[in-house]
Protein backbone atom coordinates (compact mmCIF):
# COMPACT_ATOMS: atom_id res chain seq x y z
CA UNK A 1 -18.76 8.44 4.59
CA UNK A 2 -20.37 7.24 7.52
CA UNK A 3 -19.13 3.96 8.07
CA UNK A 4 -16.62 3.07 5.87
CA UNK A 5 -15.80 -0.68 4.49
CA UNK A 6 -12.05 -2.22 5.04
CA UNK A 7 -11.50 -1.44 1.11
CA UNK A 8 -12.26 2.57 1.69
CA UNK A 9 -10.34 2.47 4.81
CA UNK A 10 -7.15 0.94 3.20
CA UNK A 11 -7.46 3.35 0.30
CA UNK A 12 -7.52 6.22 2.14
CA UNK A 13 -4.52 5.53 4.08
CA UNK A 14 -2.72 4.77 1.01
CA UNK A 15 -3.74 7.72 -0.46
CA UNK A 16 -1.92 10.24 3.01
CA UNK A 17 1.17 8.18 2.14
CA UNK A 18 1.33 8.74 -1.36
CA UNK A 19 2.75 12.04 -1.12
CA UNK A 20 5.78 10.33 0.99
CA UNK A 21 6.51 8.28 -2.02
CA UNK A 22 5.97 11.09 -4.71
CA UNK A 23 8.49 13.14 -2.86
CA UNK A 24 11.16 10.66 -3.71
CA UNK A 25 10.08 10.08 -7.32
CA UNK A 26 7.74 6.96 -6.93
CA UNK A 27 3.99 6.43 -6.52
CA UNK A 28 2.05 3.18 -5.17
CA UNK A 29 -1.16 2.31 -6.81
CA UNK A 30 -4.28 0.25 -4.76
CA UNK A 31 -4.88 -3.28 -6.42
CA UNK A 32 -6.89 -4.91 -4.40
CA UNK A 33 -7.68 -6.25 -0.31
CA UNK A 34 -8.29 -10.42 -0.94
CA UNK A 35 -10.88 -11.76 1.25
CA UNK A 36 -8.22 -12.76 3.66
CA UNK A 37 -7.31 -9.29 3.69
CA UNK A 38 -4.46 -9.01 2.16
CA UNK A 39 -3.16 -5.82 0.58
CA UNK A 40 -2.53 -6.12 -2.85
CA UNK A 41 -0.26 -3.00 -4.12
CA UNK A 42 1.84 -1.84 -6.88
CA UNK A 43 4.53 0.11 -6.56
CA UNK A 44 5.79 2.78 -9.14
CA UNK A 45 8.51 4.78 -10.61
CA UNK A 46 11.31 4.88 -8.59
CA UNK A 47 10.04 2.87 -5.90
CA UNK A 48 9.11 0.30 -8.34
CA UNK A 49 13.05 -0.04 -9.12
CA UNK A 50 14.44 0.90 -5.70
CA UNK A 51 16.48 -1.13 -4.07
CA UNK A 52 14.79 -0.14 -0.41
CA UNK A 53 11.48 -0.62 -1.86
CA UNK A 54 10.29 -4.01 -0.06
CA UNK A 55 12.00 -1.87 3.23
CA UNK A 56 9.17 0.95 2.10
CA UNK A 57 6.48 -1.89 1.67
CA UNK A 58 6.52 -3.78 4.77
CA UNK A 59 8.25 -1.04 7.38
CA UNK A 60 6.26 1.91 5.83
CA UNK A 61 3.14 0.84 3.96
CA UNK A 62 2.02 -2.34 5.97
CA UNK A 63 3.24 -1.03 9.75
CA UNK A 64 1.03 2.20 8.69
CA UNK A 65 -2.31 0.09 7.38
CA UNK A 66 -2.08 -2.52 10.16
CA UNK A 67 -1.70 0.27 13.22
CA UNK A 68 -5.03 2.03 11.77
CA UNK A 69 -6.48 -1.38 10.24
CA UNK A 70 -5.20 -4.15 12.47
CA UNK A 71 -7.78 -6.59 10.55
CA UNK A 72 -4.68 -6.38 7.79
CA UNK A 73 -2.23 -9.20 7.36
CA UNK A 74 0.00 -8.33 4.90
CA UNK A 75 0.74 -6.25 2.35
CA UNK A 76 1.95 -7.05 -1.03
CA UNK A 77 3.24 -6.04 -4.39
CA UNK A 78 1.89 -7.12 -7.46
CA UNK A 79 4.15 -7.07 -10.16
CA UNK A 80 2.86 -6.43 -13.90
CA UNK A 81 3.89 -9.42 -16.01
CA UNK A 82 3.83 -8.46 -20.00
């Protein structure tokens, strides 16, 4: 990949921390980047219950995409409704 777009960028920095998150029993899953670029994430297994998990969103996730991406607002989870 040459020159990556924002999207690919994002992804692959998701994808290095996923490991983080396996290791304690969760996951986090790309949604979507909005055109205001905005992360749009979901979170999973135990991080989708965890008590520290916006902590692990905003401290961990979005400090990590916006010191590579600074373009990046925010980052967000998207909850699934049923």
């Amino acid at each position: 990949m040459e020159n990556p777009t924002l999207e690919q960028k994002v992804i692959s920095i998701i994808e290095q921390l996923r490991p983080y998150l396996q290791g304690d029993g969760g996951d986090i899953e790309f949604v979507e980047l909005t055109p205001d670029n905005v992360v749009k994430v979901r979170l999973q297994g135990a991080c989708g219950s965890c008590p520290h998990a916006k902590l692990t969103l905003k401290q961990g996730v979005e400090a990590t995409l916006k010191q590579h991406i600074p373009e990046i607002k925010a980052v967000e989870d998207v909850v699934l409704g049923f």
